[in-house]
C-alpha atoms as a PDB file:
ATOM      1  CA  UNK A   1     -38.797  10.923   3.309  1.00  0.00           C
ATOM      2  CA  UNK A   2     -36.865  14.017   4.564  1.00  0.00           C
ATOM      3  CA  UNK A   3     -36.327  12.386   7.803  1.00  0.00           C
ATOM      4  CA  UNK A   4     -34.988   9.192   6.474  1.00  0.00           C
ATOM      5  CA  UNK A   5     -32.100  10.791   4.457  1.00  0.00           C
ATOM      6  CA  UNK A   6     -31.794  12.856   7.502  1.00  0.00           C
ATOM      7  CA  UNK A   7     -31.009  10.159   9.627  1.00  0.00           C
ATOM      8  CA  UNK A   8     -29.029   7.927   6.641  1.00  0.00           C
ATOM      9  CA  UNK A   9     -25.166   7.157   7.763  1.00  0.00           C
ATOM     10  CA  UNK A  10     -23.489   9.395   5.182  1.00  0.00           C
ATOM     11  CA  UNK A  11     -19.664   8.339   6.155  1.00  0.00           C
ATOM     12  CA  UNK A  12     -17.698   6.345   4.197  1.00  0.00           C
ATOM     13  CA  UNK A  13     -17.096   2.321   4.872  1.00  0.00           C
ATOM     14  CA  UNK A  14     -13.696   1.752   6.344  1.00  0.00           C
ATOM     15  CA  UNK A  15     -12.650   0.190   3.356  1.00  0.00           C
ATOM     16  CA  UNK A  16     -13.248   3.311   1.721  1.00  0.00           C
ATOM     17  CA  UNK A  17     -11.457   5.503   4.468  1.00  0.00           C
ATOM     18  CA  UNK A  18      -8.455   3.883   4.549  1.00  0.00           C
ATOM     19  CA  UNK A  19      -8.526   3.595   0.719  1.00  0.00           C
ATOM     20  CA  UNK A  20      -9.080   7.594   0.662  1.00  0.00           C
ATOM     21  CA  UNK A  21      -6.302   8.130   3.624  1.00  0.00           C
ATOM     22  CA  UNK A  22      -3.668   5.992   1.466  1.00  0.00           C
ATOM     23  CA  UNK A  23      -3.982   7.823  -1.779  1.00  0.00           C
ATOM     24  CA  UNK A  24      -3.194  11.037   0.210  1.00  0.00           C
ATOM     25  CA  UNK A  25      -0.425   8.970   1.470  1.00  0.00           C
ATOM     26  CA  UNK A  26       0.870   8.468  -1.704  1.00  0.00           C
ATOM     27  CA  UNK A  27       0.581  11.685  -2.576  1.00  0.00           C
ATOM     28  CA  UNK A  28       3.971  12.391  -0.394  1.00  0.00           C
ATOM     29  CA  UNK A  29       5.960   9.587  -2.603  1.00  0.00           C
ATOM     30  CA  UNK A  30       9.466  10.372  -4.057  1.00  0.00           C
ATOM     31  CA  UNK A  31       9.237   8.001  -6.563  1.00  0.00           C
ATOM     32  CA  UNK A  32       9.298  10.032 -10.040  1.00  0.00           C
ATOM     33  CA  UNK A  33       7.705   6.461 -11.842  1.00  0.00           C
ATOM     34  CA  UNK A  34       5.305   5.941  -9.703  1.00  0.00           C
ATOM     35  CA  UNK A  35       3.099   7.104  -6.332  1.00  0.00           C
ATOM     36  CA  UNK A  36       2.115   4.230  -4.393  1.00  0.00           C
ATOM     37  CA  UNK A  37       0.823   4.058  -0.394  1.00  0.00           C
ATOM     38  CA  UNK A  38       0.280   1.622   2.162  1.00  0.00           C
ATOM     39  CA  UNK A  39      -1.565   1.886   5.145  1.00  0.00           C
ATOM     40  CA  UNK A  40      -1.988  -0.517   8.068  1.00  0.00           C
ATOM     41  CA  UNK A  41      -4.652  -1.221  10.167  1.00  0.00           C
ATOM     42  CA  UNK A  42      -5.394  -3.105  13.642  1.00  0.00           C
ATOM     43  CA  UNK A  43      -8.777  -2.389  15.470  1.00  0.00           C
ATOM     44  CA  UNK A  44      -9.854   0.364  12.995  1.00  0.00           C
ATOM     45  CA  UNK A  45      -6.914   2.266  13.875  1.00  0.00           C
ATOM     46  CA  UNK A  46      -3.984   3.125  11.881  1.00  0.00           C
ATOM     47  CA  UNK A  47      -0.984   1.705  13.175  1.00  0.00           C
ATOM     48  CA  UNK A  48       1.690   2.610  10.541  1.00  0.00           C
ATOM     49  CA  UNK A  49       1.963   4.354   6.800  1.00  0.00           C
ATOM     50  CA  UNK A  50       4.235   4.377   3.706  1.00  0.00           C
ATOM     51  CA  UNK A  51       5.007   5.098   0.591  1.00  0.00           C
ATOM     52  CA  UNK A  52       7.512   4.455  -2.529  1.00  0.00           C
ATOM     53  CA  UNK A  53      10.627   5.590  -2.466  1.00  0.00           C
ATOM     54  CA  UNK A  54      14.230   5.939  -1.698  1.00  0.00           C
ATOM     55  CA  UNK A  55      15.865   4.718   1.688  1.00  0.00           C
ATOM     56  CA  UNK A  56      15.843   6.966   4.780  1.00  0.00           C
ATOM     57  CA  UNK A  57      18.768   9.725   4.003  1.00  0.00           C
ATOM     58  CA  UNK A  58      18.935   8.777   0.346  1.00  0.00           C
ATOM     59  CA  UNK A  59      18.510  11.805  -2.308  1.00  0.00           C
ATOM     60  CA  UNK A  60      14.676  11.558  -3.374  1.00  0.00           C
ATOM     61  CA  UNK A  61      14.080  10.229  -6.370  1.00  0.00           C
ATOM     62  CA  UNK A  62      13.055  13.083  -8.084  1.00  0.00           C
ATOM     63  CA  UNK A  63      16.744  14.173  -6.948  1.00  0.00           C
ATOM     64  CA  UNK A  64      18.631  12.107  -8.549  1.00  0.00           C
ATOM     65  CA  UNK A  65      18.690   9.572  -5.171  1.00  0.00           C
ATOM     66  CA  UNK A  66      17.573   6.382  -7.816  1.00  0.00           C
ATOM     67  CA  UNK A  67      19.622   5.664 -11.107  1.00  0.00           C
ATOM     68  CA  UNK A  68      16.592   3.828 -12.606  1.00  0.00           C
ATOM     69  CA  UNK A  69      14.450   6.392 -12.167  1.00  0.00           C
ATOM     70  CA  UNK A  70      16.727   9.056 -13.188  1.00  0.00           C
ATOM     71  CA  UNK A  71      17.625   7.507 -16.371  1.00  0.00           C
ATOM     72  CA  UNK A  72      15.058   6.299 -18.903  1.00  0.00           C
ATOM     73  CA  UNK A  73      14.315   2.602 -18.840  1.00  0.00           C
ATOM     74  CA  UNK A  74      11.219   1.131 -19.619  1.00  0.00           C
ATOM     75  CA  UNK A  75       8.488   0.136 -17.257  1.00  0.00           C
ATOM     76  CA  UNK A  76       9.328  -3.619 -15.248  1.00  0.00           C
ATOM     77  CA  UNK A  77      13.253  -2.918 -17.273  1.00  0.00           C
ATOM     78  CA  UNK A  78      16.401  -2.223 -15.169  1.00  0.00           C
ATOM     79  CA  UNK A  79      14.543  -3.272 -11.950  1.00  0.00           C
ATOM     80  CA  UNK A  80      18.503  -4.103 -10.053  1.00  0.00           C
ATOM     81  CA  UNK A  81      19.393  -0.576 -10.465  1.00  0.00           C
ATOM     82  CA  UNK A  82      16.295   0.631  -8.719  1.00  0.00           C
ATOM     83  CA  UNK A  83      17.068   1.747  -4.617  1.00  0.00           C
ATOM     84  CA  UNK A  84      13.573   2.750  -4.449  1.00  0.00           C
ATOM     85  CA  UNK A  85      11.674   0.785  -1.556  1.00  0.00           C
ATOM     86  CA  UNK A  86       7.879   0.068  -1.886  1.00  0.00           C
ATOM     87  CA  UNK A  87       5.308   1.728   0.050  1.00  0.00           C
ATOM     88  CA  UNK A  88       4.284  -2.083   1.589  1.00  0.00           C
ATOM     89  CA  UNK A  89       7.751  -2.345   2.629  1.00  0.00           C
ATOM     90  CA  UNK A  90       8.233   1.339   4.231  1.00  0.00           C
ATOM     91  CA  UNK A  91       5.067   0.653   6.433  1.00  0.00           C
ATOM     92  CA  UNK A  92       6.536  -2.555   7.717  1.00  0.00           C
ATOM     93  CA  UNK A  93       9.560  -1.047   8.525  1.00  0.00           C
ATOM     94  CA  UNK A  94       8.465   2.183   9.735  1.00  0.00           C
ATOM     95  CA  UNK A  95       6.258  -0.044  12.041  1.00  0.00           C
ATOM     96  CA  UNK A  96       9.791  -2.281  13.243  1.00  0.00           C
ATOM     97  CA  UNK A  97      11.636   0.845  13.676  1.00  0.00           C
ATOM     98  CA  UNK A  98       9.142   2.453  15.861  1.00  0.00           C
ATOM     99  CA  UNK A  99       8.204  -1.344  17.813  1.00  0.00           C
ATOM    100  CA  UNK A 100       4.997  -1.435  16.452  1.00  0.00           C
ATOM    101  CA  UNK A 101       3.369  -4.947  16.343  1.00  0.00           C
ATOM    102  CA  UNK A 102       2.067  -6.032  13.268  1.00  0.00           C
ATOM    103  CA  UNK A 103       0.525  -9.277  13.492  1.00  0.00           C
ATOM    104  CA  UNK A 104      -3.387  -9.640  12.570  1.00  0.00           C
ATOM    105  CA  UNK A 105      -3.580  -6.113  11.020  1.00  0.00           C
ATOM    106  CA  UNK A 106      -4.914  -5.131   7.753  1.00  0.00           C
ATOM    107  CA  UNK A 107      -3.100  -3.603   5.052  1.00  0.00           C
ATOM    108  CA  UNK A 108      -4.167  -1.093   2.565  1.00  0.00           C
ATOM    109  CA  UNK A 109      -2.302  -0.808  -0.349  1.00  0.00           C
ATOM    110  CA  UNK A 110      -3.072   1.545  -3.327  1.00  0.00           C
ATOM    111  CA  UNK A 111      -1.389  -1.101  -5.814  1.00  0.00           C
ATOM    112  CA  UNK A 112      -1.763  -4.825  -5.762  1.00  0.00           C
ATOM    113  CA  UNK A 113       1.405  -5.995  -3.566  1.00  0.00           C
ATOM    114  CA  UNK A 114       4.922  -7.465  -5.896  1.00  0.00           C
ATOM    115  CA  UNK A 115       6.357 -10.889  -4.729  1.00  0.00           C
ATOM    116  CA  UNK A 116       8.631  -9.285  -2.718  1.00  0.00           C
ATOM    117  CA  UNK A 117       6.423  -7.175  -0.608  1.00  0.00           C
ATOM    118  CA  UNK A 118       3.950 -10.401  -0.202  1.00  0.00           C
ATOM    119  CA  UNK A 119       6.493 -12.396   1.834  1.00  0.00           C
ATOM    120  CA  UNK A 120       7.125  -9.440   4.019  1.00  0.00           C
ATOM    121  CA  UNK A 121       3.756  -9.142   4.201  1.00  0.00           C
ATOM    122  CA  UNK A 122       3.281 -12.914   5.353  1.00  0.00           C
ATOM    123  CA  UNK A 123       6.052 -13.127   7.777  1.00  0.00           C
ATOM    124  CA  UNK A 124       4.957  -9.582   9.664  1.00  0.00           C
ATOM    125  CA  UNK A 125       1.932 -11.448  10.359  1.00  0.00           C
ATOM    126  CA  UNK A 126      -0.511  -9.052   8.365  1.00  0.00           C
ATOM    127  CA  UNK A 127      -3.949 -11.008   8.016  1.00  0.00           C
ATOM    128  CA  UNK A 128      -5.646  -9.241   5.309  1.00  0.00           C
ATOM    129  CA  UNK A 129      -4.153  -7.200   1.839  1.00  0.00           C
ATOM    130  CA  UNK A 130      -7.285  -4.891   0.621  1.00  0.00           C
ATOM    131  CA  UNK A 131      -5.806  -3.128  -2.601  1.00  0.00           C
ATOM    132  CA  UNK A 132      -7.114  -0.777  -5.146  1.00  0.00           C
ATOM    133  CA  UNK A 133      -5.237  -1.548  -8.835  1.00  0.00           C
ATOM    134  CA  UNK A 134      -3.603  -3.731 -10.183  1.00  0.00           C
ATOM    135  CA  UNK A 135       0.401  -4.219 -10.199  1.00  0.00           C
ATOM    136  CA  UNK A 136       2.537  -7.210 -10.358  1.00  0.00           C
ATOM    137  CA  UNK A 137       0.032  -9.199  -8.676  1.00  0.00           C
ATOM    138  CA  UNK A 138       1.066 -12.568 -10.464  1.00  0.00           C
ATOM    139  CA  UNK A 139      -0.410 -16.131  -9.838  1.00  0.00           C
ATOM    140  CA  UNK A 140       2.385 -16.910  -7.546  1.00  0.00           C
ATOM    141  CA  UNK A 141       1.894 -14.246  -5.502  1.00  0.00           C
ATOM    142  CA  UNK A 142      -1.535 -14.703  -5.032  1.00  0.00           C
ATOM    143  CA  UNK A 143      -0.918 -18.458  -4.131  1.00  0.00           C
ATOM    144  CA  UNK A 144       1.620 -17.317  -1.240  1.00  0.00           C
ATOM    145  CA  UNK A 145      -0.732 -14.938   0.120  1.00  0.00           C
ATOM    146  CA  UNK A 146      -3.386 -17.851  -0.466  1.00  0.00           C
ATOM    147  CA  UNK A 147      -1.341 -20.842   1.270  1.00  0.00           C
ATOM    148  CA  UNK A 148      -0.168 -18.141   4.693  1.00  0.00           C
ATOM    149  CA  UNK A 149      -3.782 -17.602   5.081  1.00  0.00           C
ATOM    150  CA  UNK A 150      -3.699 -13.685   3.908  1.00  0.00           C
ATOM    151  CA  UNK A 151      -7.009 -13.123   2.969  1.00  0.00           C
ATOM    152  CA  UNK A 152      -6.649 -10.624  -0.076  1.00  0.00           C
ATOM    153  CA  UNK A 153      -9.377  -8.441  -1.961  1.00  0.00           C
ATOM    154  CA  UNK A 154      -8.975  -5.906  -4.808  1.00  0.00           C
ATOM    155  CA  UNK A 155     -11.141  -2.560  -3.177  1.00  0.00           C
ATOM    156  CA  UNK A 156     -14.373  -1.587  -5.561  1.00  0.00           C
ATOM    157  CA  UNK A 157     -14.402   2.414  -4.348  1.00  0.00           C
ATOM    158  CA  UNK A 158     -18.584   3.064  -3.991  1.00  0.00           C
ATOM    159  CA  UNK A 159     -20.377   4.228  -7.184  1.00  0.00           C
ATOM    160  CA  UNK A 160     -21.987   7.171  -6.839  1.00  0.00           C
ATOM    161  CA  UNK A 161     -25.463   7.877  -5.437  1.00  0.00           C
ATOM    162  CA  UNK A 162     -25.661  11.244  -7.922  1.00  0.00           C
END
């Protein structure tokens, strides 16, 4: 029996790496509502990150950079005055601006992806959305992702062997 647990692959899946590598991702968010992480994938590799919040050379949020999150609307209220961008859209375009090719990857995202951030994912050519909870993830975005052939699946982190 020893042997056998011994020799039992202890690692995590990938699903469960890259899951575990974009919450520390997150963890660097300027966002003061909310810390959210993206992380793409080709060939098991990580290709390009990001997270929520304010435009390159833009005051953080937690600054003062974003009026929405500086003042005190409600959750999903005052959306236009928000500059904050989302951590699907930061990976694509930290991926553009350094010429990284996108098309077929994976993409991890802590949060189900908006409307928005599911055409950009279509038209980058990402493949697959794995995310952990649940967001803004209406029925029309679900039927884009659907109808571009984006396979998408909500992440179920392991339960616990203790």
């Amino acid at each position: 029996m020893a042997n056998k647990r011994k020799n039992e692959d202890t690692r995590p899946s990938w699903d469960e790496y890259f899951m575990r590598i974009a919450e520390v991702v997150a963890t660097r968010a300027n966002c003061s509502r909310r810390k959210v992480a993206a992380v793409v994938v080709s060939d098991r590799r990580i290709i390009s990150t990001g997270y929520n919040g304010t435009p390159r050379g833009v005051r953080n949020c937690f600054e003062g950079g974003c009026p929405r999150c500086s003042g005190k609307a409600p959750s999903g209220a005052s959306l236009e005055e928000c500059i904050c961008v989302h951590a699907e859209q930061n990976a694509i375009c930290q991926a553009a601006y350094y010429g990284i090719r996108l098309a077929g990857a994976t993409i991890y995202v802590t949060i189900s992806p908006c409307l928005t951030c599911a055409k950009l994912i279509v038209n980058a050519g990402i493949r697959e959305v794995v995310y952990g909870g649940d967001y803004a993830f209406s029925a029309q975005t679900k039927k884009l992702l659907r109808e571009a052939g984006v396979a998408c699946r909500r992440y179920a982190p392991p339960v616990s062997k203790e």
